[in-house]
PDB file of N, CA and C in Angstrom:
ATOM      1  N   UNK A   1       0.837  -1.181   0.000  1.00  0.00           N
ATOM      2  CA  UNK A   1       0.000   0.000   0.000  1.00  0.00           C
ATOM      3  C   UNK A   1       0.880   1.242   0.000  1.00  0.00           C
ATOM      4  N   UNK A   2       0.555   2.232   0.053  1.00  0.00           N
ATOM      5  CA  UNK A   2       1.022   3.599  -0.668  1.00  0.00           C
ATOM      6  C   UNK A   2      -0.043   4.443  -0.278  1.00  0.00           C
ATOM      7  N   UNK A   3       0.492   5.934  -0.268  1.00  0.00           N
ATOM      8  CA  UNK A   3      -0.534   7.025   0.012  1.00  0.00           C
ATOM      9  C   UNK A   3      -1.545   6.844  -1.133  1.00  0.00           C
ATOM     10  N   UNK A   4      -2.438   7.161  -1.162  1.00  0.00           N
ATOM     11  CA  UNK A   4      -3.502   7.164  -1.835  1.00  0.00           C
ATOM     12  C   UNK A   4      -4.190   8.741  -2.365  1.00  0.00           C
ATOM     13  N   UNK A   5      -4.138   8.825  -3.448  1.00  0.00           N
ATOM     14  CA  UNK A   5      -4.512  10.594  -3.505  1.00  0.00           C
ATOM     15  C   UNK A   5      -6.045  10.349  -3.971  1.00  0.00           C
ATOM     16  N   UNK A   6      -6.892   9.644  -4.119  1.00  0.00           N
ATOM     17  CA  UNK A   6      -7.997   9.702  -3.872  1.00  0.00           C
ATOM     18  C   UNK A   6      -8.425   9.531  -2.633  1.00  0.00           C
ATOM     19  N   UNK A   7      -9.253  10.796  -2.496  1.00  0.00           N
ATOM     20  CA  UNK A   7     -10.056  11.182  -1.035  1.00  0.00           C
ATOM     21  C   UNK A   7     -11.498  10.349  -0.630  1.00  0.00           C
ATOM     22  N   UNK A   8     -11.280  10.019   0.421  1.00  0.00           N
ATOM     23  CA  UNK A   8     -12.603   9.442   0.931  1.00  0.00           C
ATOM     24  C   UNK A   8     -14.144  10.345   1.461  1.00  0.00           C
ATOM     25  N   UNK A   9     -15.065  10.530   1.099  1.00  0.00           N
ATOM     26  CA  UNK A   9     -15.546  11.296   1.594  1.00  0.00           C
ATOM     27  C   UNK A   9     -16.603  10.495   2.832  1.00  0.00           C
ATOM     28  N   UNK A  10     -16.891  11.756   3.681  1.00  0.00           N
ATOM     29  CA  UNK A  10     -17.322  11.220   4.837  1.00  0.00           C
ATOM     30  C   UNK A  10     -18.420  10.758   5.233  1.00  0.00           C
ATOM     31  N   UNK A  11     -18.060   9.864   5.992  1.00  0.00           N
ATOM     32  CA  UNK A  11     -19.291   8.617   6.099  1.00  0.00           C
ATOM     33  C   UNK A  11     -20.016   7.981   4.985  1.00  0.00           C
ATOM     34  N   UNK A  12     -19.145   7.864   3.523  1.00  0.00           N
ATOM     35  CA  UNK A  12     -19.519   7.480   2.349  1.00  0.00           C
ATOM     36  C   UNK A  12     -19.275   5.762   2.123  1.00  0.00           C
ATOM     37  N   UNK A  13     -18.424   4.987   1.560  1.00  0.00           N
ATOM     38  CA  UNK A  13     -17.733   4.165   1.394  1.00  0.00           C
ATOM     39  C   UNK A  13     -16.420   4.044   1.257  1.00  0.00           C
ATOM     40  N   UNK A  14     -15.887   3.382   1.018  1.00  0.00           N
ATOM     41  CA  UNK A  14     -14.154   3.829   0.222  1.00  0.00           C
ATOM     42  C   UNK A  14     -13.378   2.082   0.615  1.00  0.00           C
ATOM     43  N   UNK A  15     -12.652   1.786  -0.280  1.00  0.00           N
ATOM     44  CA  UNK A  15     -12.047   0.434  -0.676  1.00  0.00           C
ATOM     45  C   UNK A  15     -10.627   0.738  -0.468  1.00  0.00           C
ATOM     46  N   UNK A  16      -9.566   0.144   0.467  1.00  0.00           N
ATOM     47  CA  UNK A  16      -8.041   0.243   0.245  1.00  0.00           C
ATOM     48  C   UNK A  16      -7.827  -1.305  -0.244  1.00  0.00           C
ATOM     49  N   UNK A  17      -7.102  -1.351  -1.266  1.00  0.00           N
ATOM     50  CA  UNK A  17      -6.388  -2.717  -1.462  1.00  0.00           C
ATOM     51  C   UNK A  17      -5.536  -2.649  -0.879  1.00  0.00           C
ATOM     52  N   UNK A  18      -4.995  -4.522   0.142  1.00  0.00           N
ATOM     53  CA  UNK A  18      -3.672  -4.594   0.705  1.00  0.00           C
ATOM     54  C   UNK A  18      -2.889  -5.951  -0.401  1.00  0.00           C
ATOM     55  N   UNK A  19      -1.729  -5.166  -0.452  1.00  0.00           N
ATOM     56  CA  UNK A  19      -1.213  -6.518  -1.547  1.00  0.00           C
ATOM     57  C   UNK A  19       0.284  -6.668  -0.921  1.00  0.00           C
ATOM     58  N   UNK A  20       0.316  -7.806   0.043  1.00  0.00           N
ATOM     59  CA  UNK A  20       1.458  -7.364   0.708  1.00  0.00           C
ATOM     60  C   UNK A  20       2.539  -8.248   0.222  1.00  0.00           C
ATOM     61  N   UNK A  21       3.573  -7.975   0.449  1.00  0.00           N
ATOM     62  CA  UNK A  21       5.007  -7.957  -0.286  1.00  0.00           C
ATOM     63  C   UNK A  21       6.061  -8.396   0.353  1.00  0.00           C
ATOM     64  N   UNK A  22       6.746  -9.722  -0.088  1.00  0.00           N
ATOM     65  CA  UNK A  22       8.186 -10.112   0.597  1.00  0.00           C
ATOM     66  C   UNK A  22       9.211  -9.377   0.344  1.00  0.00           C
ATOM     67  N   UNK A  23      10.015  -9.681   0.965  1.00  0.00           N
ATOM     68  CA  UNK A  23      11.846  -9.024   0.864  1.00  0.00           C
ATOM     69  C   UNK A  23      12.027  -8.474  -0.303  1.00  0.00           C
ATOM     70  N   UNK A  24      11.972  -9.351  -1.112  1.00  0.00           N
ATOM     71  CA  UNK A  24      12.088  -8.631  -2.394  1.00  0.00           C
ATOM     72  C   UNK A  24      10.952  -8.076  -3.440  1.00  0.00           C
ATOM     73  N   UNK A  25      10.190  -8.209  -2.850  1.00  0.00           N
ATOM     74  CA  UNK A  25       8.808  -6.964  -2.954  1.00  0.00           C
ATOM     75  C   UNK A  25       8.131  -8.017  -4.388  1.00  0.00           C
ATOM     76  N   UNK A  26       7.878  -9.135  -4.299  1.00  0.00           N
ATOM     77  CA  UNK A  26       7.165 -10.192  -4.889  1.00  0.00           C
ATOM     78  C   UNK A  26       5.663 -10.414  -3.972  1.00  0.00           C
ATOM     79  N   UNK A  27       5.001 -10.813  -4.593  1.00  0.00           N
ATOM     80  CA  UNK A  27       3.683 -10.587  -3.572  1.00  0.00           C
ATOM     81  C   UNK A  27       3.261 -11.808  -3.225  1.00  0.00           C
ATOM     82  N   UNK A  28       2.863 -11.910  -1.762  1.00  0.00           N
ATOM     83  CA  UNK A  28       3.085 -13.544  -0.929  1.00  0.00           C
ATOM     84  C   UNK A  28       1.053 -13.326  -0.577  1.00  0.00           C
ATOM     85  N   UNK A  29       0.659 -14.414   0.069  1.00  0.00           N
ATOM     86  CA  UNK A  29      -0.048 -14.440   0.031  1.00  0.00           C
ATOM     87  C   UNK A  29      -0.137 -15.250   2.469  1.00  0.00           C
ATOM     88  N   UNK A  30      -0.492 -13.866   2.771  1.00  0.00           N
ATOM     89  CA  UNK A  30      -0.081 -14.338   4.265  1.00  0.00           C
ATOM     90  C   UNK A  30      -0.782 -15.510   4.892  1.00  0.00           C
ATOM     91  N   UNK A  31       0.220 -15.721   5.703  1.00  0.00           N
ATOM     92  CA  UNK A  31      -0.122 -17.438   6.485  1.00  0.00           C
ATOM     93  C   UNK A  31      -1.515 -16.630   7.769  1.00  0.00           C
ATOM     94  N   UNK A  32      -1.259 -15.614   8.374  1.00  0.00           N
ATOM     95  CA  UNK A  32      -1.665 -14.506   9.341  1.00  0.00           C
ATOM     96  C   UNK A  32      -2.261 -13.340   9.044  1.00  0.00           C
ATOM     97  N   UNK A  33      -2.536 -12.552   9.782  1.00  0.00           N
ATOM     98  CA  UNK A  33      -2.921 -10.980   9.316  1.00  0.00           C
ATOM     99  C   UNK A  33      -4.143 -10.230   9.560  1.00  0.00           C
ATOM    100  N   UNK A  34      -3.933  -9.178   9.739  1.00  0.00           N
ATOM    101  CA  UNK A  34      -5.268  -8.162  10.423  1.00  0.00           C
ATOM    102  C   UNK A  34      -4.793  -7.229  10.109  1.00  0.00           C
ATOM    103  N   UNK A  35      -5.705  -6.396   9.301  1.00  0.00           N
ATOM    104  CA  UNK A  35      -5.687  -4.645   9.306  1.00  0.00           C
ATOM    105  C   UNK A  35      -6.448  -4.073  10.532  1.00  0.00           C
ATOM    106  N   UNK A  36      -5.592  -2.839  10.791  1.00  0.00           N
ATOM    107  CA  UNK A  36      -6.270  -1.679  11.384  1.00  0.00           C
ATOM    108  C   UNK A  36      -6.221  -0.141  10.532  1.00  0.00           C
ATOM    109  N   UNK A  37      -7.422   0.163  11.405  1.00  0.00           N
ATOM    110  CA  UNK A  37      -7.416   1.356  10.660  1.00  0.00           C
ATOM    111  C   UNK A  37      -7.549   2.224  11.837  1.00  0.00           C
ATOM    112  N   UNK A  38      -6.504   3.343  11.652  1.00  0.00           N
ATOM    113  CA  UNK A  38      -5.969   4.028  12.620  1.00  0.00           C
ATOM    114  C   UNK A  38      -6.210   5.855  12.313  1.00  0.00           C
ATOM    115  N   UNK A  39      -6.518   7.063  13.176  1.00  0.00           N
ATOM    116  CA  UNK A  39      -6.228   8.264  13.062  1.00  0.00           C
ATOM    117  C   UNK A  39      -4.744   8.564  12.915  1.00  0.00           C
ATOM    118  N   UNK A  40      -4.876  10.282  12.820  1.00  0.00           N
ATOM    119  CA  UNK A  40      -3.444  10.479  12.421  1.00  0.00           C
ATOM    120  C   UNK A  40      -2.487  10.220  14.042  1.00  0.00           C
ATOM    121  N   UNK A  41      -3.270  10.152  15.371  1.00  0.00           N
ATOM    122  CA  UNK A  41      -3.097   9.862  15.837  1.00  0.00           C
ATOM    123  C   UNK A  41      -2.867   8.674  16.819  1.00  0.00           C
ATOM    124  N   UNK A  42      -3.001   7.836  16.131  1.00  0.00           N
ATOM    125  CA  UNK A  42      -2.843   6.578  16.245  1.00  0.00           C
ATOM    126  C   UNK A  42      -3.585   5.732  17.235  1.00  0.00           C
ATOM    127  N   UNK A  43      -5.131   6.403  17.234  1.00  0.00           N
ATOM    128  CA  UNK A  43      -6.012   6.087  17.339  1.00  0.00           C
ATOM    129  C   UNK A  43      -6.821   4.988  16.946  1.00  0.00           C
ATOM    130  N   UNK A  44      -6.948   3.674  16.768  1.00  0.00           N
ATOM    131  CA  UNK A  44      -7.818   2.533  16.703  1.00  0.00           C
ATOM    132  C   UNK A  44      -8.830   3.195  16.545  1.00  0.00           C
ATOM    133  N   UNK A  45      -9.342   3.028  14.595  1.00  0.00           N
ATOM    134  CA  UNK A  45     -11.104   3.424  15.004  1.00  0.00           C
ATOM    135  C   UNK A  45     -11.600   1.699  14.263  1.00  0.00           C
ATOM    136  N   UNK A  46     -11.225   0.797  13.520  1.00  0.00           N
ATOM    137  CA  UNK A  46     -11.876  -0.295  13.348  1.00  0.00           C
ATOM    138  C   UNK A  46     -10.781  -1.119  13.062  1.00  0.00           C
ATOM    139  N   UNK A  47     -10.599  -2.649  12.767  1.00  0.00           N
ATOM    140  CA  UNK A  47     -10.015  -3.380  12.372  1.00  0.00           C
ATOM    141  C   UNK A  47     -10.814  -4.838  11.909  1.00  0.00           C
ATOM    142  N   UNK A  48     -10.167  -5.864  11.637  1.00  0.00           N
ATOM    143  CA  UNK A  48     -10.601  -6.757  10.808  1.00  0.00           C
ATOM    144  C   UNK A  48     -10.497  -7.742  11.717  1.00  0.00           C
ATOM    145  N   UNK A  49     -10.653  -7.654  12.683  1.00  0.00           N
ATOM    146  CA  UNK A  49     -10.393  -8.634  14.099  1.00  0.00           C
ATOM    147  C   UNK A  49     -11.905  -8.104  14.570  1.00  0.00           C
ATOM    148  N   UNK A  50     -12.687  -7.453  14.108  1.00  0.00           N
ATOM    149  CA  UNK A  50     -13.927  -7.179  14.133  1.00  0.00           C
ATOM    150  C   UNK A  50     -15.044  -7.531  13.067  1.00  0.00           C
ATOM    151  N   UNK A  51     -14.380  -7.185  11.502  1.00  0.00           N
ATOM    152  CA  UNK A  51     -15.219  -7.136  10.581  1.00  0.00           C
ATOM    153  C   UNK A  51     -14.542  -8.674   9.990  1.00  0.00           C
ATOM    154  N   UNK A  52     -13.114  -9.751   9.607  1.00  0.00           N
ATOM    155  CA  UNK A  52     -12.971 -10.572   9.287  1.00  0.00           C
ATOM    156  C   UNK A  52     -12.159  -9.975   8.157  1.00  0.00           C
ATOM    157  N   UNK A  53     -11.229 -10.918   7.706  1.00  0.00           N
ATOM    158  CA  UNK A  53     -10.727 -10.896   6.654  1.00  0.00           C
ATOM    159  C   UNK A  53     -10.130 -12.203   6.369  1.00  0.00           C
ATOM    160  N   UNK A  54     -10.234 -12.492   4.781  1.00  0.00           N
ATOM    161  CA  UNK A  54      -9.947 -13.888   4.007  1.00  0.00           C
ATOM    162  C   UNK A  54      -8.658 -13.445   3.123  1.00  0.00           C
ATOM    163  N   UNK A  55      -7.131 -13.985   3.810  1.00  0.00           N
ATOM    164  CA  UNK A  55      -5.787 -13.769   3.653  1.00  0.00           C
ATOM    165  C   UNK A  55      -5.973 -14.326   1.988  1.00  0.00           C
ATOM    166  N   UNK A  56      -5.125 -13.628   1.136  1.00  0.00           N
ATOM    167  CA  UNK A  56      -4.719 -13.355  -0.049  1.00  0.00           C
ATOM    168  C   UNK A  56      -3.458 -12.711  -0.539  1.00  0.00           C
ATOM    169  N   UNK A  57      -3.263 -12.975  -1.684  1.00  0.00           N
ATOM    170  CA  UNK A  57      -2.147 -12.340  -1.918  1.00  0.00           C
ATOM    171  C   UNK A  57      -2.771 -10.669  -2.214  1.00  0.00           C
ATOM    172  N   UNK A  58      -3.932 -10.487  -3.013  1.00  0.00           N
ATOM    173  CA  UNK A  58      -4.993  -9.184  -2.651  1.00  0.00           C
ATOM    174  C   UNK A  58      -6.088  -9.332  -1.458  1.00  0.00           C
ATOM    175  N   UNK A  59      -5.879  -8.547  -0.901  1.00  0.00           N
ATOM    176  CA  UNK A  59      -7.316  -8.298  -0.320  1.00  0.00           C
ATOM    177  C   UNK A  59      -8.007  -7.114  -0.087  1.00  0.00           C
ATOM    178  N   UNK A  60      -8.858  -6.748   0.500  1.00  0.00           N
ATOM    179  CA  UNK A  60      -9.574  -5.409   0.546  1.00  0.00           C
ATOM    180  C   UNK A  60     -10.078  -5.120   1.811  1.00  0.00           C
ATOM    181  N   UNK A  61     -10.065  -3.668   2.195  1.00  0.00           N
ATOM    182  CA  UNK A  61     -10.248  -3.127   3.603  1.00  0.00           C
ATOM    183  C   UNK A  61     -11.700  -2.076   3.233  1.00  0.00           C
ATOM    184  N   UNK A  62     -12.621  -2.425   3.811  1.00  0.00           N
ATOM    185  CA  UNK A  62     -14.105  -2.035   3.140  1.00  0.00           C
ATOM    186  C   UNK A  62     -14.527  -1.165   4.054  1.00  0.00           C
ATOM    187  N   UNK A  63     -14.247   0.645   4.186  1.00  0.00           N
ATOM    188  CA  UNK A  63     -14.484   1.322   5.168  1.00  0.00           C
ATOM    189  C   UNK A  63     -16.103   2.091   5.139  1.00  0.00           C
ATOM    190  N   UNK A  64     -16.816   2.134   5.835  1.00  0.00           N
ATOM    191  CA  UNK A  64     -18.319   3.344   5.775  1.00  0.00           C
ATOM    192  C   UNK A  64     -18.756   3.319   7.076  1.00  0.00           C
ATOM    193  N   UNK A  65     -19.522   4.213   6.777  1.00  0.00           N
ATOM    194  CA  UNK A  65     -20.124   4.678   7.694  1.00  0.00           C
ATOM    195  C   UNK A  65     -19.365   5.315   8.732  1.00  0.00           C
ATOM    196  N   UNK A  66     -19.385   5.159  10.198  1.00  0.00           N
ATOM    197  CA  UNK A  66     -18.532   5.805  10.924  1.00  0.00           C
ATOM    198  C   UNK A  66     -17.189   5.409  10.932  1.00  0.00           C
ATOM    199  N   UNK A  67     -16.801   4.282  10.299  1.00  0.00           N
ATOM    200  CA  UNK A  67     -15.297   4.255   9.866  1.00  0.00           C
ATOM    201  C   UNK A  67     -14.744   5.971   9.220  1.00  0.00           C
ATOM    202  N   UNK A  68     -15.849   6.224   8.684  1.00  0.00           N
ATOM    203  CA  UNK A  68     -14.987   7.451   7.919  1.00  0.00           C
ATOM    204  C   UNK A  68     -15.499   8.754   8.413  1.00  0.00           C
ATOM    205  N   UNK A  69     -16.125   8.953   9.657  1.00  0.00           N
ATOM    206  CA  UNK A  69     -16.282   9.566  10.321  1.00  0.00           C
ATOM    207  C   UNK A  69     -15.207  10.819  10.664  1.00  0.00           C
ATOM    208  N   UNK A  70     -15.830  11.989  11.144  1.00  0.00           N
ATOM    209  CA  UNK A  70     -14.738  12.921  11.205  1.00  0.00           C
ATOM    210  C   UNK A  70     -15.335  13.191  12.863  1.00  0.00           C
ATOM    211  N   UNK A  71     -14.439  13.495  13.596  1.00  0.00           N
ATOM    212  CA  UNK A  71     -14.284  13.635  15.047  1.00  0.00           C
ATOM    213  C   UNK A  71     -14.838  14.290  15.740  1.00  0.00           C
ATOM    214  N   UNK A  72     -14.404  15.887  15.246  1.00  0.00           N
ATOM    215  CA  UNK A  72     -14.547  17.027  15.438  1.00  0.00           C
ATOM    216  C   UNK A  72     -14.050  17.905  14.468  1.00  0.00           C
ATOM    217  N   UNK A  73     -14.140  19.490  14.759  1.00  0.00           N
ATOM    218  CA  UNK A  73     -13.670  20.478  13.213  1.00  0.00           C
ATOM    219  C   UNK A  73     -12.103  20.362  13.508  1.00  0.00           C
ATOM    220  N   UNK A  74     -11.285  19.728  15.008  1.00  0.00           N
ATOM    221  CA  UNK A  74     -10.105  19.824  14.531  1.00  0.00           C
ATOM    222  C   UNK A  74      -9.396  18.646  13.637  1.00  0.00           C
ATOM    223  N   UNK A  75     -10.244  17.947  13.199  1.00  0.00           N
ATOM    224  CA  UNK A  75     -10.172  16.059  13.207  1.00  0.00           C
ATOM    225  C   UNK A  75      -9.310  16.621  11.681  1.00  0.00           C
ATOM    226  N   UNK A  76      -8.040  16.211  11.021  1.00  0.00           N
ATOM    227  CA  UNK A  76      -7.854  16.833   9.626  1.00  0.00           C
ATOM    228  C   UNK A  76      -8.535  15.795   8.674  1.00  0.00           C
ATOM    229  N   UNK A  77      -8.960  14.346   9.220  1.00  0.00           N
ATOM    230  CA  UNK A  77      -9.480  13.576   8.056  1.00  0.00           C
ATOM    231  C   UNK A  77      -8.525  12.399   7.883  1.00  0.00           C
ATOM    232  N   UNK A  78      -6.839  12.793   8.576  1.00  0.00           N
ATOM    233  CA  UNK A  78      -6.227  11.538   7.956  1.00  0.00           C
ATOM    234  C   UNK A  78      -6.166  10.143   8.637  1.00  0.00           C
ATOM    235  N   UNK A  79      -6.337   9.274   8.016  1.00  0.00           N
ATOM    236  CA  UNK A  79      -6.512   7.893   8.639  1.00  0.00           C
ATOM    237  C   UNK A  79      -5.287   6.942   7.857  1.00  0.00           C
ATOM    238  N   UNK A  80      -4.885   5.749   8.200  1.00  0.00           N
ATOM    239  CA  UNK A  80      -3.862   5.161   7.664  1.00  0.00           C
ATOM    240  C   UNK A  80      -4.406   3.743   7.890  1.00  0.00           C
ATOM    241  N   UNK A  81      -4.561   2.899   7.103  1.00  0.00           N
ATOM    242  CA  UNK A  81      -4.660   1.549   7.427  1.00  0.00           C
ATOM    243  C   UNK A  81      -3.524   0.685   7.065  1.00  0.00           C
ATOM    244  N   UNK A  82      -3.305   0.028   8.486  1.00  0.00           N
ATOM    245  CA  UNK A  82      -2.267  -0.843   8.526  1.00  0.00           C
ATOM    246  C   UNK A  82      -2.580  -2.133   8.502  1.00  0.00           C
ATOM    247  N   UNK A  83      -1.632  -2.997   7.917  1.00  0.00           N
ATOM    248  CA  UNK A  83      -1.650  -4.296   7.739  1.00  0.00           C
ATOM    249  C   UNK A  83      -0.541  -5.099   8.192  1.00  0.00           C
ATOM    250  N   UNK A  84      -1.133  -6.147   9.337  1.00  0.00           N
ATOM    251  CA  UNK A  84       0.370  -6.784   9.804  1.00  0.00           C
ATOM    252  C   UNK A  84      -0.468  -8.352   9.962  1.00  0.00           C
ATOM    253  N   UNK A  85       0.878  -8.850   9.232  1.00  0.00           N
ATOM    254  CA  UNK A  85       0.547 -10.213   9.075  1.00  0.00           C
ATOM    255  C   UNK A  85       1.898 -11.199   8.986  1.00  0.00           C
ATOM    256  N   UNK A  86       2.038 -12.302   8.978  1.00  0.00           N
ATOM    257  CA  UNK A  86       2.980 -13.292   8.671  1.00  0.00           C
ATOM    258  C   UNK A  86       3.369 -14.040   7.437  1.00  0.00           C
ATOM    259  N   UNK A  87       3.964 -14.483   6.844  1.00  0.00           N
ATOM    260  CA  UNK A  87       4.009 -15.647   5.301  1.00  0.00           C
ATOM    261  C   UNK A  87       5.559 -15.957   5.998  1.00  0.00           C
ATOM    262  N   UNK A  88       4.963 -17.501   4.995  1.00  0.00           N
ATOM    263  CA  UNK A  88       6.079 -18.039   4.784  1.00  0.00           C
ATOM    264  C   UNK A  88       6.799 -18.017   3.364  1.00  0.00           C
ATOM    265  N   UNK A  89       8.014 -17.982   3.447  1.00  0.00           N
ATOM    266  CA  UNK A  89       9.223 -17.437   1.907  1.00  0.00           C
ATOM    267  C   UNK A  89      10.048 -18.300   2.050  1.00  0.00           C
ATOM    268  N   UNK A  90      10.632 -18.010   0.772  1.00  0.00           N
ATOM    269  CA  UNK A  90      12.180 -18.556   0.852  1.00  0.00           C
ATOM    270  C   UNK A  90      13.101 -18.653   1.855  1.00  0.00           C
ATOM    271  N   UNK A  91      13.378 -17.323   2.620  1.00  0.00           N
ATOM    272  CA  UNK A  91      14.169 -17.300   3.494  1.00  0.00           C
ATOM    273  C   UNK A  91      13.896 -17.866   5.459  1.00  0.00           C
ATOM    274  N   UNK A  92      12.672 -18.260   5.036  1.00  0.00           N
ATOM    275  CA  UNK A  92      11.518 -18.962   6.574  1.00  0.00           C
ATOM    276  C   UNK A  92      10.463 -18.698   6.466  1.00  0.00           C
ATOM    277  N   UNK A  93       9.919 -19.524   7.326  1.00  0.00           N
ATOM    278  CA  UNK A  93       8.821 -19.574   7.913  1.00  0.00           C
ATOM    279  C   UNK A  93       8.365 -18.629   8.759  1.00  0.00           C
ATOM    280  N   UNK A  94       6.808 -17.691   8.721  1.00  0.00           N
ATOM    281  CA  UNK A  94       6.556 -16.808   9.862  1.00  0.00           C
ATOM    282  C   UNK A  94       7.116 -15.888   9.721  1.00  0.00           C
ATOM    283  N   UNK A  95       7.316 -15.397   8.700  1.00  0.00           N
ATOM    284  CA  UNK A  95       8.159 -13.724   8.360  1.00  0.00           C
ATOM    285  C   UNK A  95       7.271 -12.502   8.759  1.00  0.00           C
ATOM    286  N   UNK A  96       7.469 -11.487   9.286  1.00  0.00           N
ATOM    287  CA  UNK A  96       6.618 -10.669   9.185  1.00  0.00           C
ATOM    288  C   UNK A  96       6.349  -9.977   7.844  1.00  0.00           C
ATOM    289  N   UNK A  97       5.392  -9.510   7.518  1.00  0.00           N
ATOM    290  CA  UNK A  97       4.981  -8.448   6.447  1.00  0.00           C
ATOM    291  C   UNK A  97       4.343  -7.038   7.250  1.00  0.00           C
ATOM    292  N   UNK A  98       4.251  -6.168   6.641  1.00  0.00           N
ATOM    293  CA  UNK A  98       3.628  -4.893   6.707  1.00  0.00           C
ATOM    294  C   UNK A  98       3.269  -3.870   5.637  1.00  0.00           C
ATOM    295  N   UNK A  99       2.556  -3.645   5.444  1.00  0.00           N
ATOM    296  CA  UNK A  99       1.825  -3.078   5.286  1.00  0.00           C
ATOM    297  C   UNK A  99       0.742  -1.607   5.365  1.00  0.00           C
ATOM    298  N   UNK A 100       1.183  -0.327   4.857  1.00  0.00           N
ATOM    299  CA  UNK A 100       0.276   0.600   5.121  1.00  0.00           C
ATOM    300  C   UNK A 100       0.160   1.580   4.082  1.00  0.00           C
ATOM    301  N   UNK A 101      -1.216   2.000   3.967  1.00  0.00           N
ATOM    302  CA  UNK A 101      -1.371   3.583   3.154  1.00  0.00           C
ATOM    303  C   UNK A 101      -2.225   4.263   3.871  1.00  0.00           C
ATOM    304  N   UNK A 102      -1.759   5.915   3.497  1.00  0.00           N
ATOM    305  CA  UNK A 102      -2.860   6.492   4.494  1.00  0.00           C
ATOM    306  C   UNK A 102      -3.502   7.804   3.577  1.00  0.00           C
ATOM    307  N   UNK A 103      -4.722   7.881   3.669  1.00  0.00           N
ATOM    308  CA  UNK A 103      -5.625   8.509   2.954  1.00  0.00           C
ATOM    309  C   UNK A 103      -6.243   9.732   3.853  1.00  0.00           C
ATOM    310  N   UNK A 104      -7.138  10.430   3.631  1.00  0.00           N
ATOM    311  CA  UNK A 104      -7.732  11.867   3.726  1.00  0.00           C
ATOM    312  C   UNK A 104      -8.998  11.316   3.442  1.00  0.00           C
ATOM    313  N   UNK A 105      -9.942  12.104   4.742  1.00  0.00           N
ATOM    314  CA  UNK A 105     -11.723  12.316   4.628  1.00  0.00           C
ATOM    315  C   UNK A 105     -12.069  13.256   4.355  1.00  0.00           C
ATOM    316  N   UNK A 106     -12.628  13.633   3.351  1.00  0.00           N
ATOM    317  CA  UNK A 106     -13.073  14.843   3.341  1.00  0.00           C
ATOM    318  C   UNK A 106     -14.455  15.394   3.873  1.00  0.00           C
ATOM    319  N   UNK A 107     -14.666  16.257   4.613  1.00  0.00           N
ATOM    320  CA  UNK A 107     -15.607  16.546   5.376  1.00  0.00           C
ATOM    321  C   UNK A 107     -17.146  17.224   4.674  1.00  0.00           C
ATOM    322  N   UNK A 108     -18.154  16.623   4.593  1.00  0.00           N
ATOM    323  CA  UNK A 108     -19.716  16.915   3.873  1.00  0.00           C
ATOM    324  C   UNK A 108     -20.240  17.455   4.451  1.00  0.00           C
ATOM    325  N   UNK A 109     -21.048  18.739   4.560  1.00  0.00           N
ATOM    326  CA  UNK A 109     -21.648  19.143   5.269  1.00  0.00           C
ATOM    327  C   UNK A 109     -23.149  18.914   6.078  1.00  0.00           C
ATOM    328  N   UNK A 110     -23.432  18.347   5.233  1.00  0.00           N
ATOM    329  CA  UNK A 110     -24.607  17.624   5.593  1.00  0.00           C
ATOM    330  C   UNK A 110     -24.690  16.026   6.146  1.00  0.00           C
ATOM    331  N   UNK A 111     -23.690  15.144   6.685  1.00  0.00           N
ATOM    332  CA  UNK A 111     -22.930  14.401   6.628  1.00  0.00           C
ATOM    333  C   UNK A 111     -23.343  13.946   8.283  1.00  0.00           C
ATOM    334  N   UNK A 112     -24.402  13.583   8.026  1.00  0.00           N
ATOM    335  CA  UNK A 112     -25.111  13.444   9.381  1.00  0.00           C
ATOM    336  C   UNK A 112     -25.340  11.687  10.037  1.00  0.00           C
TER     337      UNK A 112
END
């Protein structure tokens, strides 16, 4: 994952693909793994240890509703979803991977 310059708008929907990547940045498909999705402050607002996720070499992080929620007027919108998981490679068994991009909410006014 990678910053993302498409904006999410708030309390809408919005899709991050995670396609996570060995040592040499070939794409594994994890033995483990859970996203979170975090403020700019590293805030826990949901993860997949809640909603589920089916390990792939792609998978998808499916945010709405108050996932994309904005806080307050100081909230700037940015959120980052992280991905930490395990595979096994060439070089062993149980490797870590990671995983993250972090995106922008943009705030609706009517967005109730």
């Amino acid at each position: 994952m990678t910053d993302i310059t498409t904006e999410a708008l708030e309390k809408s929907t919005f899709v991050v693909t995670i396609n996570p990547k060995d040592e040499a940045g070939a794409a594994v498909t994890p033995q483990s793994g859970a996203w979170y999705l975090k403020d700019e402050s590293g805030n826990a607002i949901t993860s997949s240890t809640s909603t589920g996720l089916s390990l792939s070499s792609t998978m998808y992080a499916t945010f709405s509703g108050t996932d994309l929620s904005l806080d307050n007027d100081d909230d700037a919108g940015v959120r980052s979803c992280i991905f930490i998981g395990t595979y096994n490679g060439d070089r062993g068994n149980g490797l870590a991977v990671r995983d993250k991009c972090t995106f922008r909410i943009v705030k609706i006014a009517d967005a109730t």
